[in-house]
Protein backbone atom coordinates (compact mmCIF):
# COMPACT_ATOMS: atom_id res chain seq x y z
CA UNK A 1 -4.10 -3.08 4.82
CA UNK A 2 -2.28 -4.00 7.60
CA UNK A 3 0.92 -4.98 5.26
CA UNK A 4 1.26 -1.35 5.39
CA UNK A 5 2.31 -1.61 8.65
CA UNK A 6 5.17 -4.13 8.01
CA UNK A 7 8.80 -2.45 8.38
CA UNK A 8 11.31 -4.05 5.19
CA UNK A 9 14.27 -5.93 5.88
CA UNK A 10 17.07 -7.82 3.34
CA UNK A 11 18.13 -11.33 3.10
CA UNK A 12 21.37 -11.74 1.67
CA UNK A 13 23.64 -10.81 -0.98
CA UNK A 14 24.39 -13.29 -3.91
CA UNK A 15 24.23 -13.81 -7.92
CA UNK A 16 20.05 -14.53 -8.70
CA UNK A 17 19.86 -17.52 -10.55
CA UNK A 18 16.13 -17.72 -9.87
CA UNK A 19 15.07 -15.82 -13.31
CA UNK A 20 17.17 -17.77 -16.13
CA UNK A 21 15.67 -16.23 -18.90
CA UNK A 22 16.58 -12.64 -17.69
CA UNK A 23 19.48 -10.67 -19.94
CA UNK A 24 23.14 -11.62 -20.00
CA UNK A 25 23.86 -8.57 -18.54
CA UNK A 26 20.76 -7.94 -15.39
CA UNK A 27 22.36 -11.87 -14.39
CA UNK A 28 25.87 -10.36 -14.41
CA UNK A 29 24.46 -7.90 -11.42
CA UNK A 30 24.81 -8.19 -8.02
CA UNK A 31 21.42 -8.26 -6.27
CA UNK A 32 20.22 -8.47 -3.05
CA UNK A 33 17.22 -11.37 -2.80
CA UNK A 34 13.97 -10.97 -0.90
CA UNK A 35 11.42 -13.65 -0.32
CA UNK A 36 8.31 -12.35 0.97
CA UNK A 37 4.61 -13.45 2.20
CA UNK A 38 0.92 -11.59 0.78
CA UNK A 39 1.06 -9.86 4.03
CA UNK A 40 4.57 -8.51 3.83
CA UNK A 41 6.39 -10.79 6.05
CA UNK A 42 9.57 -11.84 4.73
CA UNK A 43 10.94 -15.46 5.51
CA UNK A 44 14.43 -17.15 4.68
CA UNK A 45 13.39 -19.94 2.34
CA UNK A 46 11.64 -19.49 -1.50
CA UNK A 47 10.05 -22.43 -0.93
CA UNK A 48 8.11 -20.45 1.53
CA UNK A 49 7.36 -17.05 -0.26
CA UNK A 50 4.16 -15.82 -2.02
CA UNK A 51 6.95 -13.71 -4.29
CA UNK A 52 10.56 -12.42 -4.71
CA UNK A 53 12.02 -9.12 -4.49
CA UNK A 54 15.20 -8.73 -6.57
CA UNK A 55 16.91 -5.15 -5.76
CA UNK A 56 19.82 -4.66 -8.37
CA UNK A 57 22.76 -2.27 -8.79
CA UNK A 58 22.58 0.51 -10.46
CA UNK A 59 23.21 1.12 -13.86
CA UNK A 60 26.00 3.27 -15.08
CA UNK A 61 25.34 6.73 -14.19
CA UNK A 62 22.50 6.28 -11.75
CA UNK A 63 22.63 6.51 -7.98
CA UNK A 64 19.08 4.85 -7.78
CA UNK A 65 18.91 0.63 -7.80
CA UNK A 66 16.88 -1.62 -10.09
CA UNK A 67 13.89 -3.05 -8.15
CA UNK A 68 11.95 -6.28 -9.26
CA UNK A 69 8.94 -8.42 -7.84
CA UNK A 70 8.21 -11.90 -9.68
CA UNK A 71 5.53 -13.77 -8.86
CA UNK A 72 6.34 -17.46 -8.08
CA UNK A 73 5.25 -18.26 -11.43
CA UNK A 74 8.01 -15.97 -12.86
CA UNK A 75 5.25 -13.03 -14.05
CA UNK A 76 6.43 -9.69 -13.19
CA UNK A 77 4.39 -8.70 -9.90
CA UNK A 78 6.53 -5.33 -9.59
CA UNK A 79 8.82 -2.83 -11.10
CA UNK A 80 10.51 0.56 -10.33
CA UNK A 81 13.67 1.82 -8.62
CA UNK A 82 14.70 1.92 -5.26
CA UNK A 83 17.10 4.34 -3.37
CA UNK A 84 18.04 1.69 -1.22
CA UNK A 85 19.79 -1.81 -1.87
CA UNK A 86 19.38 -3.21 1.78
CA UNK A 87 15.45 -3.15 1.22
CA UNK A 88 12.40 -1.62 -1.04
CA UNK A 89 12.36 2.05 -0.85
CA UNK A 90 10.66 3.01 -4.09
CA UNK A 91 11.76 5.99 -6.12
CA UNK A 92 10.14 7.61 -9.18
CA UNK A 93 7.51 5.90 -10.94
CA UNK A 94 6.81 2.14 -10.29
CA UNK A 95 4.56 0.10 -11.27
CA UNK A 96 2.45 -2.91 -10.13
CA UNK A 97 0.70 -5.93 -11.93
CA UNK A 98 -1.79 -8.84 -11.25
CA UNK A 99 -1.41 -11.73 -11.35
CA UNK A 100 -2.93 -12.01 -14.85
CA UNK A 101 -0.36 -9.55 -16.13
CA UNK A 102 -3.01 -6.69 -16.50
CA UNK A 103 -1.43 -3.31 -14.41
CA UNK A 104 -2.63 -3.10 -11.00
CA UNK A 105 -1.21 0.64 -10.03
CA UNK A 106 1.22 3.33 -11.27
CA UNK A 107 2.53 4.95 -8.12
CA UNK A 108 5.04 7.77 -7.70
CA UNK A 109 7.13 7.85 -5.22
CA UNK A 110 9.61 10.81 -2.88
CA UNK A 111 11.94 9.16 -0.54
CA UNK A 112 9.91 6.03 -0.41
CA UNK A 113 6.75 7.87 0.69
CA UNK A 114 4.01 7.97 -1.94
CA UNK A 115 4.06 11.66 -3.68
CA UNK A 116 1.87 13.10 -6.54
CA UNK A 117 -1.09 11.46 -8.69
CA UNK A 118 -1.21 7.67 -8.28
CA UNK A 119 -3.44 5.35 -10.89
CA UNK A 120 -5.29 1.96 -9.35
CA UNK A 121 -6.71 -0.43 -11.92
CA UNK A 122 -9.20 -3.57 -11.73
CA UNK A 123 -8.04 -6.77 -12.40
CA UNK A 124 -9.60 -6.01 -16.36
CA UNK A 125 -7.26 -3.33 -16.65
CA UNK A 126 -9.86 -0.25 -16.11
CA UNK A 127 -9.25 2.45 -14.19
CA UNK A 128 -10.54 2.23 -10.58
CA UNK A 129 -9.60 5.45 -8.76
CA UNK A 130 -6.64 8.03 -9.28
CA UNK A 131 -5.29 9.60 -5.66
CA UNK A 132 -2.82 12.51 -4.79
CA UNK A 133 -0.84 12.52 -2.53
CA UNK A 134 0.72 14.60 -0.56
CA UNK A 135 3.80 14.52 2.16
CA UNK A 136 3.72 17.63 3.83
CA UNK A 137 -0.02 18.94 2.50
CA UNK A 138 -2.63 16.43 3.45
CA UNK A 139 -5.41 16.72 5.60
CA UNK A 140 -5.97 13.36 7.30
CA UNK A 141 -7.47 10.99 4.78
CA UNK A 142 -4.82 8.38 6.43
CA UNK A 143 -5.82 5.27 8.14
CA UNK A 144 -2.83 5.59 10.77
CA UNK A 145 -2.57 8.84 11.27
CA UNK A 146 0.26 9.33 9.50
CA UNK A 147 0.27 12.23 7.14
CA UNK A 148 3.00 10.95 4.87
CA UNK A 149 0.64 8.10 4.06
CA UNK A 150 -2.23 10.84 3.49
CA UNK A 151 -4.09 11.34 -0.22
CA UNK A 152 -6.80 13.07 -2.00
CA UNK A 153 -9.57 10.50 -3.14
CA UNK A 154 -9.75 12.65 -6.95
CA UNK A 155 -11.81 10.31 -9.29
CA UNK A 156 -13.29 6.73 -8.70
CA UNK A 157 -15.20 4.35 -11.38
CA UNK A 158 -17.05 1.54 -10.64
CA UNK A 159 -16.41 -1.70 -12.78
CA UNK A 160 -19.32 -1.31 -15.04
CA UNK A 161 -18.07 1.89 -15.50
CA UNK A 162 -20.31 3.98 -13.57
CA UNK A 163 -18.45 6.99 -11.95
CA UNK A 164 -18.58 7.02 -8.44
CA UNK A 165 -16.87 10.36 -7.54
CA UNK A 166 -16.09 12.94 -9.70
CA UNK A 167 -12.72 15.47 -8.84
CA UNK A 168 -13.02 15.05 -5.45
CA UNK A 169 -16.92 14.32 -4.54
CA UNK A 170 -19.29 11.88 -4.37
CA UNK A 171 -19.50 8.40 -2.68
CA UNK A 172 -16.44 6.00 -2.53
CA UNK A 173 -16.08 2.66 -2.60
CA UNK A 174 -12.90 0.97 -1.12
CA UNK A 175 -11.77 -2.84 -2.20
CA UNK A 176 -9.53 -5.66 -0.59
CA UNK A 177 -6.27 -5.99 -2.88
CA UNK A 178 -8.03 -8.78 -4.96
CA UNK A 179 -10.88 -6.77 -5.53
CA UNK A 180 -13.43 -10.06 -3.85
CA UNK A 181 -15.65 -7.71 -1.54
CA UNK A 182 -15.74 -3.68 -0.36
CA UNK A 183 -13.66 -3.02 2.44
CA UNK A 184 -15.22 0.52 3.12
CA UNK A 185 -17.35 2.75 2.02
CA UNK A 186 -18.66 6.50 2.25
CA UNK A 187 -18.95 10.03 1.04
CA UNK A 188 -16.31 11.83 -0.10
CA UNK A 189 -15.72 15.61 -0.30
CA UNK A 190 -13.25 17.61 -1.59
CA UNK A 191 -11.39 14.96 -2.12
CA UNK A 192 -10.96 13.76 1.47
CA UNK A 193 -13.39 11.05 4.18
CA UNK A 194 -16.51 13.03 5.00
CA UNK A 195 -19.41 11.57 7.80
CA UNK A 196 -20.25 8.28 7.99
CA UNK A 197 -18.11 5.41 6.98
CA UNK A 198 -18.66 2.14 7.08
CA UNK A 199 -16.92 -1.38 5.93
CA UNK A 200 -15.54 -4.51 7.68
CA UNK A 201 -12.21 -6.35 8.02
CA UNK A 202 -12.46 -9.82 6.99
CA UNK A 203 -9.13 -10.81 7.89
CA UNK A 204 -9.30 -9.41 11.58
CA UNK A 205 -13.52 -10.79 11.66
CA UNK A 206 -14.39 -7.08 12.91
CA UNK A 207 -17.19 -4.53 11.27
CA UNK A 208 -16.86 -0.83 11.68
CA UNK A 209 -18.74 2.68 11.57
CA UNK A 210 -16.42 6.24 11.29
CA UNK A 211 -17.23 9.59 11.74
CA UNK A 212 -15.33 11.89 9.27
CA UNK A 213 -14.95 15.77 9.35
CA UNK A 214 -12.99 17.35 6.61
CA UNK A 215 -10.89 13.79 6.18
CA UNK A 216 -10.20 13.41 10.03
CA UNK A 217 -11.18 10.58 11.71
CA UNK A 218 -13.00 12.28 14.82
CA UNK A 219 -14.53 8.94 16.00
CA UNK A 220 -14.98 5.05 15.42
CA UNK A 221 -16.28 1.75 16.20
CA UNK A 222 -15.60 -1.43 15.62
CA UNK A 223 -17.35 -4.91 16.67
CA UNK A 224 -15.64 -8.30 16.40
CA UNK A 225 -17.07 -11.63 16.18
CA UNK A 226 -18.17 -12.12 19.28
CA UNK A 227 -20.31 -8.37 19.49
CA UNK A 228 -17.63 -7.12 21.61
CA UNK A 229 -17.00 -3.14 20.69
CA UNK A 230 -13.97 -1.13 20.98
CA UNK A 231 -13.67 2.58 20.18
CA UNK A 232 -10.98 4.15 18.54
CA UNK A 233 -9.77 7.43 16.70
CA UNK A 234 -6.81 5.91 14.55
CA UNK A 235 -7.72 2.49 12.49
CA UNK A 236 -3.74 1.46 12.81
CA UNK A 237 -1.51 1.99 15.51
CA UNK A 238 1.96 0.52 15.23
CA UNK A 239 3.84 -1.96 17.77
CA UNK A 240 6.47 -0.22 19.49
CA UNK A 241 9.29 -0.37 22.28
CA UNK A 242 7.80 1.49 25.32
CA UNK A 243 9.66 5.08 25.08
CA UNK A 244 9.83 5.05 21.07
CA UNK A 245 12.68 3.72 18.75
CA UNK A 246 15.26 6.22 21.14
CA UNK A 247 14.75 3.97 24.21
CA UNK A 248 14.68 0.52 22.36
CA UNK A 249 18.22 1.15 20.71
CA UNK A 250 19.19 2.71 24.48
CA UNK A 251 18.19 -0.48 25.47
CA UNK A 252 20.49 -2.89 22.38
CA UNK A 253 23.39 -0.49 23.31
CA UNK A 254 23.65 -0.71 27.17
CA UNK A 255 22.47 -4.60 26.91
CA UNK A 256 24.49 -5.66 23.47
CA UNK A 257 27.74 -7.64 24.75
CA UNK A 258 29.96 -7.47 21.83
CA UNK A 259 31.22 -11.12 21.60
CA UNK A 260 35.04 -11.54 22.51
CA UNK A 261 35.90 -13.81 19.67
CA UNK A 262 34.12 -11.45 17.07
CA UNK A 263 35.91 -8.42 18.60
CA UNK A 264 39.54 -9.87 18.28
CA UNK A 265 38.46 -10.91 14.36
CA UNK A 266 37.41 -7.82 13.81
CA UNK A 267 33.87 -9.15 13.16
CA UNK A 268 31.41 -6.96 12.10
CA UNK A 269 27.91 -6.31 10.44
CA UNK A 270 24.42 -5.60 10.54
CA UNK A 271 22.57 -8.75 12.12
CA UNK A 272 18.64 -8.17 10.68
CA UNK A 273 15.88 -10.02 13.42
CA UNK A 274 12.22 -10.39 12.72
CA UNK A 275 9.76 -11.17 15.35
CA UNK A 276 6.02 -10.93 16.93
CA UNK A 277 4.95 -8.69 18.91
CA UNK A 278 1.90 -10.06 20.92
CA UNK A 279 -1.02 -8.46 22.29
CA UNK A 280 0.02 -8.42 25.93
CA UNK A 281 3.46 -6.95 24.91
CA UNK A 282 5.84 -9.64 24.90
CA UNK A 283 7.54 -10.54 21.88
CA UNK A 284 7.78 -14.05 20.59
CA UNK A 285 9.00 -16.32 17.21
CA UNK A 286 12.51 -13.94 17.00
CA UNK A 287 14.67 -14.78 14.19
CA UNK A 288 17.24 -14.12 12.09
CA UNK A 289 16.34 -12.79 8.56
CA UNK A 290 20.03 -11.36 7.90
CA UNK A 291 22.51 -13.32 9.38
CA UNK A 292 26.06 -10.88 10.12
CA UNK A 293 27.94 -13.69 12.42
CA UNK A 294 26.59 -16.97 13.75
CA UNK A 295 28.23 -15.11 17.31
CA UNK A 296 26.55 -11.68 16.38
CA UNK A 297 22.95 -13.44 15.68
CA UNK A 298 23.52 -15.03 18.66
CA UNK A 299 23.78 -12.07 20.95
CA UNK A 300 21.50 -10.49 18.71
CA UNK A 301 18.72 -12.81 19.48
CA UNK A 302 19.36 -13.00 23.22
CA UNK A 303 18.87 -9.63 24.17
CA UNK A 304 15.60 -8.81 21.53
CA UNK A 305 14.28 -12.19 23.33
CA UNK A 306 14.96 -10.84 26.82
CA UNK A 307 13.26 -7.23 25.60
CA UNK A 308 10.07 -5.50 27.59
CA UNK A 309 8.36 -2.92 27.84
CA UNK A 310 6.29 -3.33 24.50
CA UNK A 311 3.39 -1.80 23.71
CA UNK A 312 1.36 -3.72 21.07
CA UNK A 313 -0.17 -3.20 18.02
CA UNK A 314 -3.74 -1.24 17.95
CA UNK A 315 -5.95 -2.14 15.22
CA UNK A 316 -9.27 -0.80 15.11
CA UNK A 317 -8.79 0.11 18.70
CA UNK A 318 -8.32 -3.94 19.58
CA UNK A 319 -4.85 -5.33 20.78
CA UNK A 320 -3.32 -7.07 17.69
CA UNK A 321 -0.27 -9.32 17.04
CA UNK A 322 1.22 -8.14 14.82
CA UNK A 323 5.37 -8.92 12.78
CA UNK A 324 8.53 -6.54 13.16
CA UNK A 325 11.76 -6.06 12.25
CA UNK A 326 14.78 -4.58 13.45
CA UNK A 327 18.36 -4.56 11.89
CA UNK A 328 20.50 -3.90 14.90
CA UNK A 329 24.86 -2.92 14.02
CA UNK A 330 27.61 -4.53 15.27
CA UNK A 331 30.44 -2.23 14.68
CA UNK A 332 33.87 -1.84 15.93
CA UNK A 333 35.46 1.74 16.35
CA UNK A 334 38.74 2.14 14.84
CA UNK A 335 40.74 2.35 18.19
């Protein structure tokens, strides 16, 4: 769940070699090369990753890049377009697979928001649950709050193939990604969250209760390990530079000191950081993910190190650490 949360970013460009037995002509392509963790976090190293992200140009005639996950094992993991080639934003149909090759979802995609009727499969290949979504017509069925992100639950089968809600009503039952326990559970009407919800986060060691009306989240509690409580009426809420995303890239442009040597090269580019965010706002572990300029990664990482005024990460109304990533543009003006 909280991979949801996790902002992309790009490692660099060069010719894969990781997936020998692809085409003569998808090697011929330039690609850009992700390595990423379960949880979203990207790191520098393969060695490292849980799977790779391969983001291709286009074909002849499109405007919209080839997009590839691989397992380490070389299985497909992912597949779909992307309008971007710096990072993932989906486009059109894609489509997701377990480990076991079986399909895990069909998704469409707007923009790189979720958009239309979506299909979720167990790892046997039956249908679990189909969803629409909706950008600009939902009614709060998200866990942060976010409408984008919002859907209508429309039918959901249990694995024996019982069904469990039936266009738009009855009683849900939500899963972890590997399908090992129930996240969440509770009635569902119209398609949307209705009363009392209840589940747990294993991950985070927390239980919770929710009160739904009409698929908004009027009210909720959640209890850690040690029985502390903490109320809350949005599951998620993002980490984020006190004043919004206007006042943290105020705060790159009057503190960024464009290096002297890299301004008479005419050095530019786009220096991509990833970092923590801790609980009690401070950031920590900041590093380079796309390297621009050994001198622009340099004064890149000084002033994100020196940066305050976070606010951290709310997840089920507790203080959270949680990863994020900033690309931040060096760029010279033409006079």
């Amino acid at each position: 769940m909280m991979r949801k949360l996790l902002c992309l970013i790009t490692c660099i460009i060069f010719y894969s070699q990781i997936f020998a037995q692809q085409s003569a002509a998808v090697k011929q392509k330039k690609h850009n090369i992700f390595f990423l963790k379960n949880n979203g976090r990207y790191v520098n190293e393969r060695d490292s990753a849980d799977y790779i992200c391969v983001i291709s140009e286009p074909d002849s005639g499109s405007t919209l890049y080839g997009a590839n996950e691989f397992y380490k094992d070389g299985k497909q993991k992912f597949i779909g377009k992307s309008s971007k080639s710096e990072y993932l934003s989906p486009e059109g149909q894609c489509i997701c697979y377990f480990p076991n090759g079986n399909k895990k979802s069909v998704e469409e995609y707007k923009e790189g928001k979720l958009d239309g009727i979506c299909y979720y499969f167990y790892p046997n290949g039956k249908i679990y649950v189909s969803k629409e979504f909706h950008q600009t017509e939902a009614k709060g069925n998200s866990v942060t709050g976010d409408i984008n992100s919002d859907y209508f639950i429309k039918d959901c089968i249990d694995s024996t193939g019982k069904v469990m809600v039936k266009e738009g009503k009855g009683h849900f039952m939500g899963y972890d990604d590997d399908f090992k326990y129930i996240e969440e559970e509770g009635p569902i009407n119209k398609g949307v969250r209705d009363s009392i919800w209840a589940g747990r986060d294993v991950g985070a060691k927390i239980t919770f209760t929710e009160q739904y009306v009409e698929g908004k989240l009027i009210s909720g509690v959640s209890t850690d390990s040690t029985g502390v409580k903490y109320t809350y009426t949005q599951r998620m809420v993002a980490p984020q530079y006190k004043g919004g995303a206007k006042a943290l890239y105020e705060y790159l442009g009057t503190h960024i000191r464009y290096p002297d040597n890299a301004k008479r090269n005419d050095v530019q580019g786009t220096v991509i950081l990833g970092f923590v965010v801790k609980k009690d706002g401070t950031v920590k572990d900041v590093k380079v993910i796309k390297s621009a300029d050994a001198q622009l990664d340099k004064e890149a990482l000084r002033v994100v190190n020196n940066s305050k005024g976070w606010l951290p990460a709310m997840y089920y109304g507790k203080p959270a650490n949680i990863y994020y990533s900033i690309p931040i543009n060096f760029a010279l003006s033409q006079n």
